[in-house]
N, C-alpha and C. Protein backbone atom coordinates (compact mmCIF):
# COMPACT_ATOMS: atom_id res chain seq x y z
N UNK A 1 188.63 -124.86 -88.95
CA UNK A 1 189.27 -124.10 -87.89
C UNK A 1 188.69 -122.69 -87.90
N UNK A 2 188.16 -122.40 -86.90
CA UNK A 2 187.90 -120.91 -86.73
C UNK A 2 189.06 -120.00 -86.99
N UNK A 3 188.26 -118.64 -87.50
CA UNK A 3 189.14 -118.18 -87.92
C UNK A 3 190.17 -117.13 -86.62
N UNK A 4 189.75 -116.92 -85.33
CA UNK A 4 190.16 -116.68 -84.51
C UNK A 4 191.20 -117.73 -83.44
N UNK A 5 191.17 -118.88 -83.76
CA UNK A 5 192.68 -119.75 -83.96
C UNK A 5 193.35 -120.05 -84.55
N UNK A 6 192.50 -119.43 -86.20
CA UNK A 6 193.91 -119.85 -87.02
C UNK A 6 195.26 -118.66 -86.95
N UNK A 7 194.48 -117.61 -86.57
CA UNK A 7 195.26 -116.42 -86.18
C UNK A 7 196.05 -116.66 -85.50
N UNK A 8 195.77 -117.07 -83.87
CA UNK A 8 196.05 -117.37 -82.71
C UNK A 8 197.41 -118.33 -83.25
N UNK A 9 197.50 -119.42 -83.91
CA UNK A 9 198.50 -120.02 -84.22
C UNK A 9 198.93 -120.28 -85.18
N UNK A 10 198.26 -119.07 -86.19
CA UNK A 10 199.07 -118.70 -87.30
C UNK A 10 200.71 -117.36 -86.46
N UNK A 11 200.22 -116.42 -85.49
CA UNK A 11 201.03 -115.73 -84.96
C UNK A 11 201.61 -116.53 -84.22
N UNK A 12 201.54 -117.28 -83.22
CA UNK A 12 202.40 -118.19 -82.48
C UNK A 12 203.57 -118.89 -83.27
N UNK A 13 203.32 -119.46 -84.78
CA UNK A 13 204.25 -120.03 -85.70
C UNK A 13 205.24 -119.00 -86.38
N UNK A 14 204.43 -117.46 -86.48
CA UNK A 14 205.50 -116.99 -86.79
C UNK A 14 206.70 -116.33 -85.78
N UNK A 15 205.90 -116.36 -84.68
CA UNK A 15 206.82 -115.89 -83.47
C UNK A 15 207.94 -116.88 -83.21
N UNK A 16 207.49 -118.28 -83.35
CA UNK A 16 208.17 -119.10 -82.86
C UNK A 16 209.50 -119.62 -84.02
N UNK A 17 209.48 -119.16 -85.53
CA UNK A 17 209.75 -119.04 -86.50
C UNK A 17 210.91 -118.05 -86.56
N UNK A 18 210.71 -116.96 -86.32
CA UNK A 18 211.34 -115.35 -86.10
C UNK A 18 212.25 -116.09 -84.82
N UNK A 19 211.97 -116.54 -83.68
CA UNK A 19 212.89 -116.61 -82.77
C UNK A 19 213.67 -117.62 -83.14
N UNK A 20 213.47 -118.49 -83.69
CA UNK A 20 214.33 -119.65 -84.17
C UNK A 20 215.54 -119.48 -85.25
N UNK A 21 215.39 -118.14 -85.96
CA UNK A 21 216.22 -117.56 -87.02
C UNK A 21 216.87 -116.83 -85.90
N UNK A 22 216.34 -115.85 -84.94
CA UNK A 22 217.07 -115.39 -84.24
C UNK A 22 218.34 -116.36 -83.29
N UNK A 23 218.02 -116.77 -82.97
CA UNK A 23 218.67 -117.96 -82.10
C UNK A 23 219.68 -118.24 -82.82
N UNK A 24 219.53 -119.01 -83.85
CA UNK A 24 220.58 -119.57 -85.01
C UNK A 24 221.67 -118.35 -85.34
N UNK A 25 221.55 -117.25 -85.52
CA UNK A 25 221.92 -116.43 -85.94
C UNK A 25 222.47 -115.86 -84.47
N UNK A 26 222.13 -115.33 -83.52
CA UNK A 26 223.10 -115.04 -82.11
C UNK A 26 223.63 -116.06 -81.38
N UNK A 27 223.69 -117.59 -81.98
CA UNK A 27 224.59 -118.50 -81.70
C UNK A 27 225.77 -118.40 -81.55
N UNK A 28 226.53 -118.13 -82.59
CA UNK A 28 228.14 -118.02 -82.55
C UNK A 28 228.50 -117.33 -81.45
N UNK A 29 227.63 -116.02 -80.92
CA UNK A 29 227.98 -115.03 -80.44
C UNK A 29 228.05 -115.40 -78.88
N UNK A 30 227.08 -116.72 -78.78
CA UNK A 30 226.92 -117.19 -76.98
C UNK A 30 226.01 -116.08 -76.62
N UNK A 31 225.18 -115.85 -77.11
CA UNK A 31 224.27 -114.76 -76.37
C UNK A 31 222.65 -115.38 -76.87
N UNK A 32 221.86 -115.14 -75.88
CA UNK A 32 220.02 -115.43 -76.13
C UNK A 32 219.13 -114.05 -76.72
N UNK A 33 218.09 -114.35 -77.24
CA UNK A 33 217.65 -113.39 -77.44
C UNK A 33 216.73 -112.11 -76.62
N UNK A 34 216.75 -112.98 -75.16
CA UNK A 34 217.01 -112.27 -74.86
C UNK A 34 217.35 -111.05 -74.17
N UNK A 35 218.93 -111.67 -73.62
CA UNK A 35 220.16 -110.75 -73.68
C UNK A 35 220.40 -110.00 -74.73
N UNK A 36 219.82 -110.72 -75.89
CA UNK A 36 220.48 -109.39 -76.90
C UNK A 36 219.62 -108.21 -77.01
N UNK A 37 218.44 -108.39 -76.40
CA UNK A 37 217.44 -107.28 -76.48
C UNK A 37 217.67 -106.30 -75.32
N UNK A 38 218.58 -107.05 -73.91
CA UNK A 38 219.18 -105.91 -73.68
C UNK A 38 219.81 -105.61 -73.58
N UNK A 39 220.95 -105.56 -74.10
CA UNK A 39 222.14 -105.10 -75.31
C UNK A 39 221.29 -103.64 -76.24
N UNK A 40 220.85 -104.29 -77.17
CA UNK A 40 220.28 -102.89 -77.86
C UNK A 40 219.67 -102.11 -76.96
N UNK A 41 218.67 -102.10 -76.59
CA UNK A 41 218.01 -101.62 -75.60
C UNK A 41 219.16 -100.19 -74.59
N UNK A 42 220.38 -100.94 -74.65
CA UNK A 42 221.14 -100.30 -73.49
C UNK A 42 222.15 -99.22 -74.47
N UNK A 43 222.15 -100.04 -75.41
CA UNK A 43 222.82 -99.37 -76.90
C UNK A 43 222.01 -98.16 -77.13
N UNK A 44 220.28 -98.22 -77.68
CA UNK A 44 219.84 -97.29 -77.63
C UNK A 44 219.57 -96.01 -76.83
N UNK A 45 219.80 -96.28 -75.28
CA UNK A 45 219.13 -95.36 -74.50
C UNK A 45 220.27 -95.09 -73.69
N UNK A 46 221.42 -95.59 -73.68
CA UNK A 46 222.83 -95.37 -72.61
C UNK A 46 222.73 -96.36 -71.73
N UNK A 47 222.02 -95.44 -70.49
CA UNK A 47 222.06 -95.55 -68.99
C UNK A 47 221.06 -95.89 -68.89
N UNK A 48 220.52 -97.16 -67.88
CA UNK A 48 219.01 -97.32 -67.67
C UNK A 48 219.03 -97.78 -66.51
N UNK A 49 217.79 -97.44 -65.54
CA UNK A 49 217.95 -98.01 -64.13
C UNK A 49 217.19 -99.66 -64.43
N UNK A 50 217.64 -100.40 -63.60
CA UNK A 50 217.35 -101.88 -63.63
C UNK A 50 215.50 -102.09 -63.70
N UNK A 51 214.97 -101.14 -62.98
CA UNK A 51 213.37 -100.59 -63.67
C UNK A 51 212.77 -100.50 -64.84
N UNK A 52 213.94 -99.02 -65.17
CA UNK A 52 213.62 -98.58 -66.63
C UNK A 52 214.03 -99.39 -67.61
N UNK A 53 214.62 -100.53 -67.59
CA UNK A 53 214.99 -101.50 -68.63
C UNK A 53 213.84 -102.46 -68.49
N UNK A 54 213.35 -103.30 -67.38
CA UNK A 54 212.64 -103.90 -67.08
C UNK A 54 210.92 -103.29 -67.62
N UNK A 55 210.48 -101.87 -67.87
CA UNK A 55 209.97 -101.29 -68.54
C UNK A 55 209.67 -101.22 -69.54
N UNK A 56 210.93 -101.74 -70.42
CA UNK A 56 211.01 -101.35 -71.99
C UNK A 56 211.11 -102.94 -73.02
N UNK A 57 211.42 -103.74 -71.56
CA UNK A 57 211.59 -105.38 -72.06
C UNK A 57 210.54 -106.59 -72.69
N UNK A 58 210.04 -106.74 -73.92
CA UNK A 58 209.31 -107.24 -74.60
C UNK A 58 209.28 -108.74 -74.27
N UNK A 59 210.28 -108.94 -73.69
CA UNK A 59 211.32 -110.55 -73.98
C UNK A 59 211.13 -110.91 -72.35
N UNK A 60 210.82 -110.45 -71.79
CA UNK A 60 210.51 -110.62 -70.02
C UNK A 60 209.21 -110.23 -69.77
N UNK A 61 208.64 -110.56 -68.93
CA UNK A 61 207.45 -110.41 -68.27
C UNK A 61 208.33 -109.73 -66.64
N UNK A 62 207.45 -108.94 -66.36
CA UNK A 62 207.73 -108.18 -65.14
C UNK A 62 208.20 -106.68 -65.12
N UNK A 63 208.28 -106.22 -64.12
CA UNK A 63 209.61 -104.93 -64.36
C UNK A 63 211.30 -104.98 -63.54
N UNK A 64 210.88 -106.18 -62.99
CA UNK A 64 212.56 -106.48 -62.65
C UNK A 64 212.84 -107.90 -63.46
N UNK A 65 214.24 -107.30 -64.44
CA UNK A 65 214.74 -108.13 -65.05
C UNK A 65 215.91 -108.78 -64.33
N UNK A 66 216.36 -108.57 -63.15
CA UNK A 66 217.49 -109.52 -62.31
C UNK A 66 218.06 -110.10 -62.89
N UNK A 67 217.47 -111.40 -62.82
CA UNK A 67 218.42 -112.89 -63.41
C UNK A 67 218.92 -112.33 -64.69
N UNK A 68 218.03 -112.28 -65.79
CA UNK A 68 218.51 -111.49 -67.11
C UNK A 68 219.79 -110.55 -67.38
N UNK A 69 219.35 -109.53 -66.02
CA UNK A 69 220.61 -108.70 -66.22
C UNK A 69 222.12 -109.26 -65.57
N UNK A 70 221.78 -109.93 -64.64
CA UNK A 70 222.80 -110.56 -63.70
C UNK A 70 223.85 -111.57 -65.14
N UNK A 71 222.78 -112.07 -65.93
CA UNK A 71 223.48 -113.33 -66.61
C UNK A 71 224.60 -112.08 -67.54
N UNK A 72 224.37 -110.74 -68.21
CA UNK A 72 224.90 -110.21 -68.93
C UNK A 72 225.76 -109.46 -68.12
N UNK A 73 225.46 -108.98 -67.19
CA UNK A 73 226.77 -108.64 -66.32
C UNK A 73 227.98 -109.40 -66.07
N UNK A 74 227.37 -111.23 -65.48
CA UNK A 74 228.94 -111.67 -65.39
C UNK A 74 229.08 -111.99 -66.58
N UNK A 75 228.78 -112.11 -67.88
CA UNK A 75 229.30 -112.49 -69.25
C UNK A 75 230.24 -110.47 -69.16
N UNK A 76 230.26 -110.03 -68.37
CA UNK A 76 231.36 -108.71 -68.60
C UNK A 76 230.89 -107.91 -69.88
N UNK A 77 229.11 -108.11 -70.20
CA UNK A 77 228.55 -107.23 -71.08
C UNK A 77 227.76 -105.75 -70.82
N UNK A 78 227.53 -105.89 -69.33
CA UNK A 78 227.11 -104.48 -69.10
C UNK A 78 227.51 -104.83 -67.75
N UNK A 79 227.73 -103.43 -67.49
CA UNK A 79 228.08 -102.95 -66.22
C UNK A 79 227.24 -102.26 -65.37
N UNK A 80 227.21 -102.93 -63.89
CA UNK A 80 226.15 -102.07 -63.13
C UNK A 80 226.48 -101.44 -62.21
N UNK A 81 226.15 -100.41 -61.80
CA UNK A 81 226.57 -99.39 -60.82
C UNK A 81 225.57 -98.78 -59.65
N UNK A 82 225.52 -98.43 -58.71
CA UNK A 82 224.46 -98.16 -57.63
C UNK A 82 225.48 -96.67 -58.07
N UNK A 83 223.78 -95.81 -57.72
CA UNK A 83 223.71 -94.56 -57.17
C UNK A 83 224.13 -94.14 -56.46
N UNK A 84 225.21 -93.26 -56.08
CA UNK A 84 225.87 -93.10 -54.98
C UNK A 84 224.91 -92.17 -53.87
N UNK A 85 223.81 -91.44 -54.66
CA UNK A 85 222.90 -90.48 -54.09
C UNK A 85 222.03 -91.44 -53.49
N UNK A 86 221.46 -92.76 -54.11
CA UNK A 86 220.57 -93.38 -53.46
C UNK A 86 221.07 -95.76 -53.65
N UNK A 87 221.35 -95.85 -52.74
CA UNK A 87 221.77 -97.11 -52.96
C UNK A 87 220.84 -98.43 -53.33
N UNK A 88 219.83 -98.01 -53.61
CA UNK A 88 219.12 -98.93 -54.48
C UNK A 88 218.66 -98.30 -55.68
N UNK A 89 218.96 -97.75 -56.02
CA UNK A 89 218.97 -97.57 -57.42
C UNK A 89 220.22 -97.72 -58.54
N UNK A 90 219.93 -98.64 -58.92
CA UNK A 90 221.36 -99.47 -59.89
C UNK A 90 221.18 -98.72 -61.05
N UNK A 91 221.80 -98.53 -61.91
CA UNK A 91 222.37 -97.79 -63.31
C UNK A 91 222.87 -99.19 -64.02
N UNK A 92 222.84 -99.37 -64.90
CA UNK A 92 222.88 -100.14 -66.55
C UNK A 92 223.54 -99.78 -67.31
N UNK A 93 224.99 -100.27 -68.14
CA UNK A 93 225.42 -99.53 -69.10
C UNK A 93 226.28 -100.20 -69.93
N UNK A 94 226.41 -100.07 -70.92
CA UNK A 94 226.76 -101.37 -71.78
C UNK A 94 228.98 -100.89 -71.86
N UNK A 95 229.39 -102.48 -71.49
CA UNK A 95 230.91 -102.32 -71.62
C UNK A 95 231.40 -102.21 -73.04
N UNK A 96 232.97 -101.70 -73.58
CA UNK A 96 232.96 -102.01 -74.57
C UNK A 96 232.68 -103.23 -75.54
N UNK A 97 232.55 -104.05 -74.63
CA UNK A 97 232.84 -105.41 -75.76
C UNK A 97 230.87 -105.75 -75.47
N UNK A 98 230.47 -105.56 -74.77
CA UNK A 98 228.53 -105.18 -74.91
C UNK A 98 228.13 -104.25 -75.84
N UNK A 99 229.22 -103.13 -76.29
CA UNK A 99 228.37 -102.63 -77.69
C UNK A 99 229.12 -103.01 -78.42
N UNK A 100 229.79 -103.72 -78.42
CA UNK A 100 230.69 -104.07 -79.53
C UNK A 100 229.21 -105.79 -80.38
N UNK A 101 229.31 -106.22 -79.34
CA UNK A 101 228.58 -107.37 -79.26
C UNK A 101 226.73 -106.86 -79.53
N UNK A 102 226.30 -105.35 -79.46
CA UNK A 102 225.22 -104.80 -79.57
C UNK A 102 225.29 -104.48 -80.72
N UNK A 103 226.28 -104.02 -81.29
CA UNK A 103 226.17 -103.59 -82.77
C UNK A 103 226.38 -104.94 -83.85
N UNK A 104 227.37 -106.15 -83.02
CA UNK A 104 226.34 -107.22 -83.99
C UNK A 104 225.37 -107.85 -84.05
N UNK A 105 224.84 -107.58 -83.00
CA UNK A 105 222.95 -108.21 -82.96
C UNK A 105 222.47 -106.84 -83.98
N UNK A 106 222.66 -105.68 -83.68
CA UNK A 106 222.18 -105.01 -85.05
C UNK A 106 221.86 -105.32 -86.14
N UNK A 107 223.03 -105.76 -86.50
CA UNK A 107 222.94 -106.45 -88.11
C UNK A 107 222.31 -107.37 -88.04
N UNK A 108 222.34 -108.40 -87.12
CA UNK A 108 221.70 -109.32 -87.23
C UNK A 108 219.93 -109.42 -87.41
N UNK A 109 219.39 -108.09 -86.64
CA UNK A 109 218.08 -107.65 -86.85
C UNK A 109 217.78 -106.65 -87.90
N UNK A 110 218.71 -106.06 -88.24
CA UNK A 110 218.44 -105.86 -89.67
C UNK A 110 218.47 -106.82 -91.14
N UNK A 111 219.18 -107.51 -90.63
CA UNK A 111 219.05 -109.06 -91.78
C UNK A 111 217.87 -109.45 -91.38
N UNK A 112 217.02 -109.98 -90.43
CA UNK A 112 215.52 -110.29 -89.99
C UNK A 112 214.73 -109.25 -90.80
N UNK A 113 214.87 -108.10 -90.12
CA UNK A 113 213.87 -106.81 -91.07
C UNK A 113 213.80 -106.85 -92.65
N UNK A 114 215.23 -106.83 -92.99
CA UNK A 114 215.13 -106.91 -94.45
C UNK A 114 214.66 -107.91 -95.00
N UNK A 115 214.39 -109.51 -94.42
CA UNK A 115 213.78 -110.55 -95.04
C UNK A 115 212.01 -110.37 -94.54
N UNK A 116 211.68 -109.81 -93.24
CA UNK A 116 210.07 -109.34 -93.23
C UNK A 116 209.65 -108.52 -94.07
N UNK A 117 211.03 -107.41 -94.62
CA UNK A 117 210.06 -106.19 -95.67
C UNK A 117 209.85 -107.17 -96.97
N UNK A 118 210.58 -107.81 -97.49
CA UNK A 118 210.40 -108.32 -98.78
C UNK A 118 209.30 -109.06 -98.58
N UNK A 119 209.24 -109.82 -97.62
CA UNK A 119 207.97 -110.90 -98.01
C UNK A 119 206.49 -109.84 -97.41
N UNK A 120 206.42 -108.89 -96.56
CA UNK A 120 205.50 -108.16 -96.35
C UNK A 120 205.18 -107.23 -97.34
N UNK A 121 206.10 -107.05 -99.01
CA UNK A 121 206.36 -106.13 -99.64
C UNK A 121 204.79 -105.95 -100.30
N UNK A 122 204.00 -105.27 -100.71
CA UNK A 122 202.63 -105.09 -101.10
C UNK A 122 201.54 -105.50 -100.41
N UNK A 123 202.05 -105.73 -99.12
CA UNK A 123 200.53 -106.24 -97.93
C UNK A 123 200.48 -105.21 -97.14
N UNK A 124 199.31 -104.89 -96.59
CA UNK A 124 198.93 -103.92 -96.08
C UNK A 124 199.36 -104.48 -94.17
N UNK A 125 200.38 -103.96 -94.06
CA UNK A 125 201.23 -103.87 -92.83
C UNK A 125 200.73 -103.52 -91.39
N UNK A 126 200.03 -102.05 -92.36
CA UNK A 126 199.30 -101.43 -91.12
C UNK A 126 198.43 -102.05 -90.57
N UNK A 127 197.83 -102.51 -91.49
CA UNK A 127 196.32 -103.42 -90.94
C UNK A 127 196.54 -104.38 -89.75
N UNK A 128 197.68 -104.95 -90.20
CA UNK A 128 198.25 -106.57 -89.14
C UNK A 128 198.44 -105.36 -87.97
N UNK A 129 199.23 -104.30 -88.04
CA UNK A 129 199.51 -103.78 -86.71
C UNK A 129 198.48 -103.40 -86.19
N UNK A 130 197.66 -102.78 -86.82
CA UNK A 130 196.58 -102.29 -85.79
C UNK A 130 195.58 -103.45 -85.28
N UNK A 131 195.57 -104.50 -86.00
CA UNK A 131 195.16 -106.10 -85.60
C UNK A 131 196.01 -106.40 -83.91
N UNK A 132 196.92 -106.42 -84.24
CA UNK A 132 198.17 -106.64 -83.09
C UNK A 132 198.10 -106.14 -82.22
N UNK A 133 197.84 -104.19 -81.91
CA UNK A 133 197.98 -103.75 -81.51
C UNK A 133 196.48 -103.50 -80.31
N UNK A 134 195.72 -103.89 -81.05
CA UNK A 134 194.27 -104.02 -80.09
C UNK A 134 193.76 -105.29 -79.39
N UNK A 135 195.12 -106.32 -79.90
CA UNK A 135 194.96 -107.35 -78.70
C UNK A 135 195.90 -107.06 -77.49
N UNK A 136 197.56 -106.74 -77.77
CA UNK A 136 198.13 -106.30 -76.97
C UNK A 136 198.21 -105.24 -75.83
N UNK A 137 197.81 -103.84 -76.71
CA UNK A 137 197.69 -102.39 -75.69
C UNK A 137 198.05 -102.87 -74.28
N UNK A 138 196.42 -103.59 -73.95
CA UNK A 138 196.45 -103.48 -72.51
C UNK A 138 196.97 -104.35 -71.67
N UNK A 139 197.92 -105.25 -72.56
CA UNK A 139 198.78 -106.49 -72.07
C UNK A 139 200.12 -105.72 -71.35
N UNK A 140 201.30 -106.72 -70.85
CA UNK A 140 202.30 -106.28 -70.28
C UNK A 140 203.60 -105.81 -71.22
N UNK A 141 203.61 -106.90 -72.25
CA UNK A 141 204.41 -107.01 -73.46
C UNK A 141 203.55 -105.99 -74.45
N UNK A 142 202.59 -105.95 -74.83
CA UNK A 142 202.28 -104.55 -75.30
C UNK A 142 202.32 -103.20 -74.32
N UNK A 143 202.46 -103.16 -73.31
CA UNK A 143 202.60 -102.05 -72.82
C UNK A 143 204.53 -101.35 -72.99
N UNK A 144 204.91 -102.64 -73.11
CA UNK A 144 206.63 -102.62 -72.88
C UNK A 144 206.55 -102.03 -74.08
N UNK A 145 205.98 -102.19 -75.54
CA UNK A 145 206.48 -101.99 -76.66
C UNK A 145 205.96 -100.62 -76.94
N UNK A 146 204.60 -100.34 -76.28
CA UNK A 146 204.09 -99.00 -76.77
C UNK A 146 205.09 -97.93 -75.71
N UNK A 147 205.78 -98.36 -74.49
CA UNK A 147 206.66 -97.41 -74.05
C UNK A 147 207.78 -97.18 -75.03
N UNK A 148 208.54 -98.09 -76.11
CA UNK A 148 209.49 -98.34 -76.89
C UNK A 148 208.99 -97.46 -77.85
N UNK A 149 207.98 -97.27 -78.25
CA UNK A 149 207.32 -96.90 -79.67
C UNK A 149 207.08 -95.46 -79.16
N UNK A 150 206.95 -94.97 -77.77
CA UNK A 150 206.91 -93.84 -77.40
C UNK A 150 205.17 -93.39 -77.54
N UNK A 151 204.55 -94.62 -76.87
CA UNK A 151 203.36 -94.57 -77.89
C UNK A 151 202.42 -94.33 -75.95
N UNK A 152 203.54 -94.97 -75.13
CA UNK A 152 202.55 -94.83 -73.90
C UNK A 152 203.15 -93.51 -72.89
């Protein structure tokens, strides 16, 4: 196997690996992963226009997340609001029981993190990222993350 597919689906297995722990783990909760990404997402930043979330979304392709947000709205997890200054511009904002429900996907991605640091513990980290990071950049999902990382 070349070594440019073993990569290719050596990362695909762990992606698909990582989401499968995720899943299992935001089960109980009735939530996907991800809805729960924007949950934090809305946790982290407050207020976001249905754009600027769609912007920052790793877990979607596009910049309108609609359906996505629509499904967490009627689950009564965030609340959306139009601009009264301009009526297409919607506002994003998480209800109590959406950060209530944001702060346990927290933990839940910090239980993920803390099982990647241990097994990443003495490997050179950086390297994989900057590996990562020069296939993605000029992708859509790397662009979402380098806006997250404050990097674009």
């Amino acid at each position: 196997m070349r070594k440019a597919e073993h990569l290719r689906f050596a990362i695909l297995a762990a992606q698909r690996e990582g989401n499968r722990l995720l899943i299992q783990a935001l089960k109980p909760h009735g939530i996907t992963p991800s809805q729960a990404e924007v949950l934090r997402l809305l946790q982290q930043h407050g207020t976001l226009s249905l754009n600027g979330l769609g912007q920052l979304l790793v877990c979607e392709s596009g910049t309108n997340p609609s359906r996505l947000v629509e499904r967490v709205v009627a689950a009564g997890l965030v609340e959306r609001r139009t601009d009264a200054a301009d009526r297409r511009y919607v506002q994003l904002s998480l209800t109590p029981e959406g950060d209530r429900l944001a702060t346990a996907v927290a933990r839940i991605e910090e239980d993920i993190y803390t099982a990647i640091d241990a097994v990443s513990e003495g490997l050179d980290t950086d390297a994989v990222l900057e590996f990562l990071h020069r296939f993605i950049d000029t992708l859509p999902s790397g662009r979402a993350l380098n806006k997250r990382l404050n990097l674009d």
